[in-house]
C-alpha atoms as a PDB file:
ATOM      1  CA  UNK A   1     -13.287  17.114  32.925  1.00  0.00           C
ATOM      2  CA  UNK A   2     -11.468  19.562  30.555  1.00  0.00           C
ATOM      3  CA  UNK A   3      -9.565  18.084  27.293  1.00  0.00           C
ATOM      4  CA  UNK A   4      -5.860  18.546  27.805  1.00  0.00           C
ATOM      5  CA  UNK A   5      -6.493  20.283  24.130  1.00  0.00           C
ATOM      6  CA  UNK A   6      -8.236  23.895  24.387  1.00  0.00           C
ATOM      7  CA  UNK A   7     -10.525  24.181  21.285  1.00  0.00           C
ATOM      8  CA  UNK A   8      -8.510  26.938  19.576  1.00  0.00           C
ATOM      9  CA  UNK A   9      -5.725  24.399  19.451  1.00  0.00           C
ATOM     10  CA  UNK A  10      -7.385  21.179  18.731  1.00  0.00           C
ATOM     11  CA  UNK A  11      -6.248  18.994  15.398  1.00  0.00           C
ATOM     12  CA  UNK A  12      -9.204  18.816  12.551  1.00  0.00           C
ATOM     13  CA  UNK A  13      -9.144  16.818   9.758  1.00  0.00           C
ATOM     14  CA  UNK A  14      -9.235  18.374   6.567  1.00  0.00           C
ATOM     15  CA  UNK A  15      -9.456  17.868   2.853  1.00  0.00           C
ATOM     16  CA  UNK A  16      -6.450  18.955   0.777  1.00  0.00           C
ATOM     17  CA  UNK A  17      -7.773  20.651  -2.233  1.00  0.00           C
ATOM     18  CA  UNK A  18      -4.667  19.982  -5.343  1.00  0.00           C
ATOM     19  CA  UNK A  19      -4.141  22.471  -7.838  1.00  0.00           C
ATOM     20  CA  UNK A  20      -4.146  21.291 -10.967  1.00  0.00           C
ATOM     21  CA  UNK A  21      -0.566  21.981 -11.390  1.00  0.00           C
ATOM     22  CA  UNK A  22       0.649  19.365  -9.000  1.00  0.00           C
ATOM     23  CA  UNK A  23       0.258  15.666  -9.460  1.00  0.00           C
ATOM     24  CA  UNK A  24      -2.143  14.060  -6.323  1.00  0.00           C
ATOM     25  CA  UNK A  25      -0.678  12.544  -3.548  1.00  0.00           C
ATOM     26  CA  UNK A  26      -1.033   8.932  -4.230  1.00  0.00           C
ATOM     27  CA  UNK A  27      -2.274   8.288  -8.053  1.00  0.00           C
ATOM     28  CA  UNK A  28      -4.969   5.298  -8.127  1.00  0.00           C
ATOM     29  CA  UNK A  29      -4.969   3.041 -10.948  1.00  0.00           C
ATOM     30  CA  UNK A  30      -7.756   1.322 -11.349  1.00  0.00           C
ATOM     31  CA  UNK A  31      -7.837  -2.419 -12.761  1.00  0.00           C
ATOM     32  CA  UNK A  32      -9.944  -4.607 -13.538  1.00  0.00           C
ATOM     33  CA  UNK A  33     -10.301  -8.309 -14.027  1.00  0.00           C
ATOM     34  CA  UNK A  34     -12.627 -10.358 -15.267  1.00  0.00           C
ATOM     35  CA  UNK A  35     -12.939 -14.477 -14.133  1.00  0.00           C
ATOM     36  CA  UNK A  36     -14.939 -17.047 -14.845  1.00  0.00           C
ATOM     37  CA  UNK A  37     -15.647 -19.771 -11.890  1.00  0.00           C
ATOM     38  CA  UNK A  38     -15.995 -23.620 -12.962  1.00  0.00           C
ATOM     39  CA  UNK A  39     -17.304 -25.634 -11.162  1.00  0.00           C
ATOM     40  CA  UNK A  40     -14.275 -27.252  -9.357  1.00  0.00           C
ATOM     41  CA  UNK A  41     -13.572 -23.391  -8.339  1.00  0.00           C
ATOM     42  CA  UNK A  42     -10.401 -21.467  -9.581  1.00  0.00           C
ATOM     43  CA  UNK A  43      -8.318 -19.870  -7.628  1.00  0.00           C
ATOM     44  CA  UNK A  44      -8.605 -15.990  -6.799  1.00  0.00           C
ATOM     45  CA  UNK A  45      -5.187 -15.157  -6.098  1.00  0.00           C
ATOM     46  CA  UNK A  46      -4.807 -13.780  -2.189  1.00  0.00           C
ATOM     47  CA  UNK A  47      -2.174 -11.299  -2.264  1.00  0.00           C
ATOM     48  CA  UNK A  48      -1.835  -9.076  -5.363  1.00  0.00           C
ATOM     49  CA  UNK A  49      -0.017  -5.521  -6.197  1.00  0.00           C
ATOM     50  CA  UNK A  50      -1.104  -2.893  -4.105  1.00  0.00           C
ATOM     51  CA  UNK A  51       0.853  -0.387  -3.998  1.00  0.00           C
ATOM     52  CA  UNK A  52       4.340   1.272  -5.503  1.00  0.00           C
ATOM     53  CA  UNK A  53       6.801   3.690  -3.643  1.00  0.00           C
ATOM     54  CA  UNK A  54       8.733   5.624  -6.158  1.00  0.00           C
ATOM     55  CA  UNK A  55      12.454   7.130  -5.057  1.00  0.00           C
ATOM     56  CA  UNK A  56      14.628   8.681  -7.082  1.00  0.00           C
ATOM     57  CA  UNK A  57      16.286   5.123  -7.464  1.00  0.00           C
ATOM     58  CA  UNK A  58      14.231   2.532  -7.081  1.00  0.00           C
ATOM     59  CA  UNK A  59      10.126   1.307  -6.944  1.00  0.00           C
ATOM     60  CA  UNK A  60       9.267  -0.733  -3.909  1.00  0.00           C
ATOM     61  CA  UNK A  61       6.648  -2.847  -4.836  1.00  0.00           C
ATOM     62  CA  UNK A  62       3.867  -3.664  -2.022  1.00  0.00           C
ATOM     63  CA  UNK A  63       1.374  -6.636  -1.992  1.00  0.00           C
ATOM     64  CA  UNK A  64      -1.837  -6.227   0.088  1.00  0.00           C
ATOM     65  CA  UNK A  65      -0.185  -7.801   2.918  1.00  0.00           C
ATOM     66  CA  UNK A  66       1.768  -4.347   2.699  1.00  0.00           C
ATOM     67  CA  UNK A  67       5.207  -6.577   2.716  1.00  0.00           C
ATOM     68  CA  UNK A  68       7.626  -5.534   0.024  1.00  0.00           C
ATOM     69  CA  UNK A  69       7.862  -7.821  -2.844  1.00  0.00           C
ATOM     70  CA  UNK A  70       9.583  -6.528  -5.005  1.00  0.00           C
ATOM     71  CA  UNK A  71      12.270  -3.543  -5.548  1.00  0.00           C
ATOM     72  CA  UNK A  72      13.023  -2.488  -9.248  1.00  0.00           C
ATOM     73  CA  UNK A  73      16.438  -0.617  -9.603  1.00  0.00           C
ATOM     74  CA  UNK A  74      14.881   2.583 -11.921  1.00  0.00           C
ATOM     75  CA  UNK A  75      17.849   3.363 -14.132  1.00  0.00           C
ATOM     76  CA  UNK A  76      17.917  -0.239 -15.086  1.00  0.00           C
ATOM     77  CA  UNK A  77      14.557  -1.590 -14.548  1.00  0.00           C
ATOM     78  CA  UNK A  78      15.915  -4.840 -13.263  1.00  0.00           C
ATOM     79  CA  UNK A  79      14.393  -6.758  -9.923  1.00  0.00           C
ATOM     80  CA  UNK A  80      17.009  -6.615  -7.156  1.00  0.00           C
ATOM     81  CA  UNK A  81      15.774 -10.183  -5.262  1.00  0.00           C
ATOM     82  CA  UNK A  82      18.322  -9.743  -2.579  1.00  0.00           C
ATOM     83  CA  UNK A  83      17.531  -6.384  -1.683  1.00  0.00           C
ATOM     84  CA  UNK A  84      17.034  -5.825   2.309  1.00  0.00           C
ATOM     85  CA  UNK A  85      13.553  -4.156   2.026  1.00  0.00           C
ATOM     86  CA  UNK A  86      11.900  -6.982   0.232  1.00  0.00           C
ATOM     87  CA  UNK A  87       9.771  -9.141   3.040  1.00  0.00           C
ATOM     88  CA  UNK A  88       9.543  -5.634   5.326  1.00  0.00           C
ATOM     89  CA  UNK A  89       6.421  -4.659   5.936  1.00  0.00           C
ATOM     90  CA  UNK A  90       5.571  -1.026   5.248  1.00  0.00           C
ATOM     91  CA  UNK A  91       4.534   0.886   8.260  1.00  0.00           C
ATOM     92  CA  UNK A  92       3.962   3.937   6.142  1.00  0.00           C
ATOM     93  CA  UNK A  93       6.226   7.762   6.073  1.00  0.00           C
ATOM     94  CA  UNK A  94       8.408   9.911   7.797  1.00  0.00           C
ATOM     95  CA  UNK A  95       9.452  13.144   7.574  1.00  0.00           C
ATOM     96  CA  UNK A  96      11.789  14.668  10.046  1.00  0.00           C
ATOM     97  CA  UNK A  97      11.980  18.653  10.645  1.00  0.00           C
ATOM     98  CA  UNK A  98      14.427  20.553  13.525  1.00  0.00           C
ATOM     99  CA  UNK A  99      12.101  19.631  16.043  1.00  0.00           C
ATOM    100  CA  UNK A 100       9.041  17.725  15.240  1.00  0.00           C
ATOM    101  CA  UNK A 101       8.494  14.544  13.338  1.00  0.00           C
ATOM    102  CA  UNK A 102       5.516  13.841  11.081  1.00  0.00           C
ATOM    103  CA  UNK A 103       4.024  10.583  10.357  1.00  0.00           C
ATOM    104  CA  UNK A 104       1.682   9.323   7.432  1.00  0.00           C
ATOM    105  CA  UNK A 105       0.124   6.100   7.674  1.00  0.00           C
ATOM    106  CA  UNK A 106      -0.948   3.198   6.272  1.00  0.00           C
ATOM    107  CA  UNK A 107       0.984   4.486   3.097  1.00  0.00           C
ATOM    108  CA  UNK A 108       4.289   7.063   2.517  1.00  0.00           C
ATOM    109  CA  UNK A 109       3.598  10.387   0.731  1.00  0.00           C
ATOM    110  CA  UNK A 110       5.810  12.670  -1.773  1.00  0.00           C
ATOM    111  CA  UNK A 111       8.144  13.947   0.355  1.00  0.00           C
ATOM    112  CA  UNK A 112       8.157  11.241   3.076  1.00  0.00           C
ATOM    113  CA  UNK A 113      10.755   8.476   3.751  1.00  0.00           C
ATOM    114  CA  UNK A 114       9.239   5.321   3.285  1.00  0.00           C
ATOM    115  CA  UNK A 115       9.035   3.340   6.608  1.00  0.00           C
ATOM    116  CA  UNK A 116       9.718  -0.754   6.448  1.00  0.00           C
ATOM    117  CA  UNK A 117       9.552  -2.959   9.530  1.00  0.00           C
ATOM    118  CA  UNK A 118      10.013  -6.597  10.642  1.00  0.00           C
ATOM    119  CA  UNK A 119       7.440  -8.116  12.349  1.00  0.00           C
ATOM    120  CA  UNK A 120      10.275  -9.890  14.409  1.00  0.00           C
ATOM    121  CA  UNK A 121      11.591  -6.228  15.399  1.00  0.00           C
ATOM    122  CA  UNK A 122       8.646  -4.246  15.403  1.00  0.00           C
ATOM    123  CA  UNK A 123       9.999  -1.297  17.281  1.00  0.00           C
ATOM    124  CA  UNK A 124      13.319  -0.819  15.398  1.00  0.00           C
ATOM    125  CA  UNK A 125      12.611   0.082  11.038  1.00  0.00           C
ATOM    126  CA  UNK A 126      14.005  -2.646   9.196  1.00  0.00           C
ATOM    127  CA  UNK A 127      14.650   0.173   6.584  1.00  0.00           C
ATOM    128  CA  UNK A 128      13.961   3.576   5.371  1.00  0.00           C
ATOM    129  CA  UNK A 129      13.467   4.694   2.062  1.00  0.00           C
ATOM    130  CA  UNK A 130      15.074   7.750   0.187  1.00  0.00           C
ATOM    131  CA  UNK A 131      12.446  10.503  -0.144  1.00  0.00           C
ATOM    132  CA  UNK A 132       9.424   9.710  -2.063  1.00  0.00           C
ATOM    133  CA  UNK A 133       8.882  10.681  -5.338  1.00  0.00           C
ATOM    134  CA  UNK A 134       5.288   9.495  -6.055  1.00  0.00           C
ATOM    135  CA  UNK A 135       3.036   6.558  -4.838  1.00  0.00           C
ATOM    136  CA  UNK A 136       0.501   4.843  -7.124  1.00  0.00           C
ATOM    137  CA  UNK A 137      -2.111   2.484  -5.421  1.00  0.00           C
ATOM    138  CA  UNK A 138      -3.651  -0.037  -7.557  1.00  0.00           C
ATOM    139  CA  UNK A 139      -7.137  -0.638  -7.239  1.00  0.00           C
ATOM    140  CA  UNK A 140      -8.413  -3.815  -8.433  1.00  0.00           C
ATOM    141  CA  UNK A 141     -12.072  -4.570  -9.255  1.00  0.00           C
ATOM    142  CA  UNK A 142     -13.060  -8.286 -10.375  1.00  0.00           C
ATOM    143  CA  UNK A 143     -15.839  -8.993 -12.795  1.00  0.00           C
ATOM    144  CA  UNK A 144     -16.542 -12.786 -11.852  1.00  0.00           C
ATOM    145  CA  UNK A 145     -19.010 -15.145 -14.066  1.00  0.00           C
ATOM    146  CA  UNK A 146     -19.870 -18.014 -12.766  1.00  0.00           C
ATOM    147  CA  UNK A 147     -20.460 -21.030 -14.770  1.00  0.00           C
ATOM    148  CA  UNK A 148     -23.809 -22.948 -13.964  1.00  0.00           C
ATOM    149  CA  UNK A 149     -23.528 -25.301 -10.889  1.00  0.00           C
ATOM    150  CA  UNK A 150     -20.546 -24.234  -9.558  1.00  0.00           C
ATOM    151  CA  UNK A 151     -19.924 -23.874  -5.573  1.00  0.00           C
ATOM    152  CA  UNK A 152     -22.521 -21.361  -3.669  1.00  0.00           C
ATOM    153  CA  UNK A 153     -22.652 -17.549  -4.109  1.00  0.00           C
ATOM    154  CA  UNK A 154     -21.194 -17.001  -0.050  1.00  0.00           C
ATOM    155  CA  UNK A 155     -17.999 -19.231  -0.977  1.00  0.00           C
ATOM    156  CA  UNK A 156     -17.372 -17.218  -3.810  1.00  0.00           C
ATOM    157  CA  UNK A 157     -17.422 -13.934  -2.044  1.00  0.00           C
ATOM    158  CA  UNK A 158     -16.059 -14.968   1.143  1.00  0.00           C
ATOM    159  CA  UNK A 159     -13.020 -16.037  -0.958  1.00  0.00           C
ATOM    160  CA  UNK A 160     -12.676 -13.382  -3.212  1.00  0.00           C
ATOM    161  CA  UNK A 161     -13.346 -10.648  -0.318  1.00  0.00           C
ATOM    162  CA  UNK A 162     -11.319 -12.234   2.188  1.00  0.00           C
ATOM    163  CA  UNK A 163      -8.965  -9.494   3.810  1.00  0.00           C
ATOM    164  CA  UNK A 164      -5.517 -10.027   3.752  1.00  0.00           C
ATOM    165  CA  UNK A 165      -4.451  -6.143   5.441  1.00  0.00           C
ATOM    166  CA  UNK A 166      -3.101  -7.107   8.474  1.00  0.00           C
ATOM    167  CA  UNK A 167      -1.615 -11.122   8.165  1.00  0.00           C
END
């Protein structure tokens, strides 16, 4: 059976090479941690900063549940805790031309709106962003020591690399 895409039009996937002139797409920041284990077993936190979404206004801070936790006004740096956005989960970017619309998922790029949804309302956004300025993902790696006789090696990493993408 033919594709319903000849070859001369199909869609590849390609790697963007950036000058050195213009900052990357999404920045990584890299983190890292270092815990020690006792015995009675502390606490790995589950959700943790993951990414940022920089408009001309504000930052919309994303946990690795991808909900928005936080938005920071920029001219002020204040928290706004009542802001609508904050509890949305971000469904990634937009970017609407005369006739076509293009997409960018899991995360928004320069140049995108952001895209926020409800899970209650999952086919109408909750919110949309200005356009993106920059988005910086924060990588975290943890260095973890455990002390002797505390709980078994697979608890420990079965906790600590527990996914949370997706809840």
């Amino acid at each position: 059976m033919a594709s319903p895409i000849d070859d001369d039009d199909a869609l590849e996937e390609s790697t963007t090479i950036q000058s050195d002139k213009r900052p990357p797409p999404i920045e990584v920041v890299l983190t890292r941690e270092n815990r020690v284990i006792h015995q009675a077993g502390a606490p790995v936190e589950d959700r943790y900063r993951v990414l940022e979404v920089y408009t001309r206004n504000r930052i919309y801070v994303v946990d690795s549940g991808m909900l928005c936790v936080e938005v920071i006004d920029r001219r002020t740096n204040m928290s706004e805790p009542e802001h609508s956005l904050i509890g949305a989960r971000l469904a990634g970017g937009q970017r609407k031309y005369k006739k076509t619309l293009h997409l960018s998922r899991p995360f928004p790029v320069p140049g995108t709106e952001a895209v926020f949804v409800r899970d209650d309302r999952r086919h109408a956004p909750a919110g949309l962003t200005s356009k993106v300025e920059r988005v910086v993902l924060h990588l975290h790696i943890a260095a973890i020591a455990l002390e002797e006789g505390s709980g078994a090696w697979d608890d420990v990493t079965s906790h600590v690399l527990r996914s949370t993408l997706g809840r």
